[in-house]
Protein backbone atom coordinates (compact mmCIF):
# COMPACT_ATOMS: atom_id res chain seq x y z
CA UNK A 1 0.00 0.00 0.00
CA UNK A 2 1.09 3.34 -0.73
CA UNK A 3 0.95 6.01 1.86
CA UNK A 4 -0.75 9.64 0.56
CA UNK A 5 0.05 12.71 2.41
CA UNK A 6 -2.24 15.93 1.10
CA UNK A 7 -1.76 19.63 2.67
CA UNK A 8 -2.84 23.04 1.90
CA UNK A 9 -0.57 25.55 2.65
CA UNK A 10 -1.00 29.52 1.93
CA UNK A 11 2.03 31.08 1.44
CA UNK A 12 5.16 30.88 -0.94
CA UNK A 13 5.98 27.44 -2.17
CA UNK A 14 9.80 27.25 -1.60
CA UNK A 15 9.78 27.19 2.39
CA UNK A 16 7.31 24.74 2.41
CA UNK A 17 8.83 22.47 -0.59
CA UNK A 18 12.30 22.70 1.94
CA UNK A 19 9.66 21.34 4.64
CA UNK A 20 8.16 18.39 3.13
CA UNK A 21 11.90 17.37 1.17
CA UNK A 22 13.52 17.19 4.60
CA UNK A 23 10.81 15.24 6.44
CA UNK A 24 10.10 12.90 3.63
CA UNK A 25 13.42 12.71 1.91
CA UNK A 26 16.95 11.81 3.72
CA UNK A 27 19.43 14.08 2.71
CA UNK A 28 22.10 12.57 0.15
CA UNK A 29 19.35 11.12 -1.69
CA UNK A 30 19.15 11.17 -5.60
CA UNK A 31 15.98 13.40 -6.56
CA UNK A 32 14.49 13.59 -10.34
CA UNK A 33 12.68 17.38 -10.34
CA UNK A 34 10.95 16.32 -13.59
CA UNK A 35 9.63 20.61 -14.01
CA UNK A 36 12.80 21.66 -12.56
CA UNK A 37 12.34 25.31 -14.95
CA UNK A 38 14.01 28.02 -12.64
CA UNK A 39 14.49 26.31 -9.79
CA UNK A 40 13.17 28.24 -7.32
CA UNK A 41 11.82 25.75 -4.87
CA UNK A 42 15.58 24.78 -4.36
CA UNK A 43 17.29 28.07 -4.62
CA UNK A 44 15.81 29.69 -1.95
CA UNK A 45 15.96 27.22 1.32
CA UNK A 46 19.21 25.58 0.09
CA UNK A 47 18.67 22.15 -1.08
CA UNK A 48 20.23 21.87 -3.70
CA UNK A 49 23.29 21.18 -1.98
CA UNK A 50 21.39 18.54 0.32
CA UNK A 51 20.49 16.43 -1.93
CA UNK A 52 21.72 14.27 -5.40
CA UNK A 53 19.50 16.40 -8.02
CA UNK A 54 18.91 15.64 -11.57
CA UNK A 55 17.31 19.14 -12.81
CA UNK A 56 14.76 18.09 -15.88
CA UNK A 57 13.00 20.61 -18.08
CA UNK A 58 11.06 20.44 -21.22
CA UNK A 59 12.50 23.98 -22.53
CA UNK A 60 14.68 25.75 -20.01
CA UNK A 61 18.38 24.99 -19.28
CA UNK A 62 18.63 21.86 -17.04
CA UNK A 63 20.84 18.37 -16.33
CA UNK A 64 18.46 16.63 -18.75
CA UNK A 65 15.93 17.93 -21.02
CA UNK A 66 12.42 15.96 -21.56
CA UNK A 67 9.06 15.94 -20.85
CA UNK A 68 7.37 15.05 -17.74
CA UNK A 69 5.71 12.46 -19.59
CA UNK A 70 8.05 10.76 -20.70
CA UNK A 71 11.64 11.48 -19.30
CA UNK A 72 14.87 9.97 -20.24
CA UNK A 73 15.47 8.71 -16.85
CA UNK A 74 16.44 5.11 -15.46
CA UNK A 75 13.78 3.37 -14.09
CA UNK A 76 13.40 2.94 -10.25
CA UNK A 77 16.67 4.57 -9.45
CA UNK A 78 15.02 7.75 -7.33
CA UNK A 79 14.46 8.29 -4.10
CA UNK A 80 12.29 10.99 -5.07
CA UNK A 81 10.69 12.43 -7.70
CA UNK A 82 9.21 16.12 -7.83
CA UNK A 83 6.65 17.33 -10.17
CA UNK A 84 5.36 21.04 -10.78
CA UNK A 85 4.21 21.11 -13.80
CA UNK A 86 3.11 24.38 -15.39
CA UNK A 87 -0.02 25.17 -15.81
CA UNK A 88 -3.17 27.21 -17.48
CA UNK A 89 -6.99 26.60 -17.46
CA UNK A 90 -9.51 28.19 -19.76
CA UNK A 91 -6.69 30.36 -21.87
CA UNK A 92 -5.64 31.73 -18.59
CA UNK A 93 -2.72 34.31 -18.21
CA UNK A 94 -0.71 31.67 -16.71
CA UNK A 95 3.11 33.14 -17.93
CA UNK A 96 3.75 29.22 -18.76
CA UNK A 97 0.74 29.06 -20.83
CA UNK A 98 1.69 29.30 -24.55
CA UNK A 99 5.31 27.14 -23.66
CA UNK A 100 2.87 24.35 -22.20
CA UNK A 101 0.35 24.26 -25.39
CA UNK A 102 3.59 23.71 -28.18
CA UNK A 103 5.43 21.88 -25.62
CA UNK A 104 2.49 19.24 -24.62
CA UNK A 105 0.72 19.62 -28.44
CA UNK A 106 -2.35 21.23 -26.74
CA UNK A 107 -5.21 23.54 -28.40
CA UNK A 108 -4.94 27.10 -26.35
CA UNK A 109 -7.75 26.91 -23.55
CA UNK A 110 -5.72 24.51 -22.03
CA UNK A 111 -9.06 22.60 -20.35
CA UNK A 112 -9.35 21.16 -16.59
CA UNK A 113 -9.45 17.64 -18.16
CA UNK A 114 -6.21 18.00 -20.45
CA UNK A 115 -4.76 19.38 -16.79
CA UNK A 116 -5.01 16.40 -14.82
CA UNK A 117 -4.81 14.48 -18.00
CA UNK A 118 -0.98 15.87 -17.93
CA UNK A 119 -0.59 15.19 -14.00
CA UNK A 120 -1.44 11.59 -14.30
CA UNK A 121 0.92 11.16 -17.10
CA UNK A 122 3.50 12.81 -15.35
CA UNK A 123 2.55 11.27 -11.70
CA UNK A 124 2.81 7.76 -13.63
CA UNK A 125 6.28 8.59 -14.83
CA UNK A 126 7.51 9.51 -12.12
CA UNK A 127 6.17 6.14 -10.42
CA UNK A 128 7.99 4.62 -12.85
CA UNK A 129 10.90 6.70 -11.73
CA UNK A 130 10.75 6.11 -7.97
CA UNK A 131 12.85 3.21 -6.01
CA UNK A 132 10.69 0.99 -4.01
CA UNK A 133 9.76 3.46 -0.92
CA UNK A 134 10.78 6.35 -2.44
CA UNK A 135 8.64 9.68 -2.14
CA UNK A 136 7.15 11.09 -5.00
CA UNK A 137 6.47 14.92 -4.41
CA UNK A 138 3.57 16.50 -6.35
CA UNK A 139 2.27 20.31 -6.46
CA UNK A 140 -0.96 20.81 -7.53
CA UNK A 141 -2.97 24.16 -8.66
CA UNK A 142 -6.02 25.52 -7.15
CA UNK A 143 -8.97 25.42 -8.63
CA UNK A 144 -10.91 27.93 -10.62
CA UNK A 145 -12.24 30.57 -8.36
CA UNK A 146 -10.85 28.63 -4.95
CA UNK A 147 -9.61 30.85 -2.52
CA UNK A 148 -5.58 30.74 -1.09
């Protein structure tokens, strides 16, 4: 059985990302950040230097570049895997937006169903990433209208 651990948190994402990494993830550990684009959730708290990262983007300078979907990674090799994958819903102004419709061959008015549809293909990659107990670390957007 697989163990699920769901928060909300208000606030910026890097302090808490620098939470849940060193609860859930031993330091020295090899981590796949499959949307690793600017890298702020490691800049800012210092984990980079805790931890064995492979940076992966689609588009943006990185260790590795591929898709989410389907990244040129080993199989079960990770002790985590992080996924933050960019995001727009209804044509929204999203600054990722038009990247994510050439990158992922989507129509513009990128729809809630095509989003999830590209978080389970990326959560099932990085499954297929993962080592047997390893922690695979997801952030998800709110939805439509839903308060912080």
């Amino acid at each position: 059985m697989t163990d699920v651990l769901t928060t909300v948190h208000t606030g910026t994402n890097a302090p808490l990302f620098a939470r849940i990494m060193r609860q859930y993830v031993p330091a020295g550990e090899r981590v796949a950040d499959l949307t690793y684009g600017l890298g702020n959730f490691w800049r800012g708290e210092g984990l980079e230097s805790e931890y064995r990262l492979v940076r992966m983007d689609v588009d943006r300078p990185a260790d590795v570049r591929g898709s989410l979907t389907d990244a040129p990674l080993q199989s079960g090799v990770f002790g985590a895997v992080v996924l933050d994958p960019p995001y727009a819903n209804n044509g929204g102004q999203h600054a990722e937006a038009e990247g994510i419709h050439r990158t992922y061959n989507l129509q513009a008015g990128l729809s809630t169903g095509k989003i999830w549809a590209l978080y389970e293909r990326g959560i099932a990659e990085g499954h297929r990433l993962l080592q047997a107990g390893g922690a695979l670390v997801v952030k998800l957007p709110r939805a439509p209208g839903e308060r912080p």
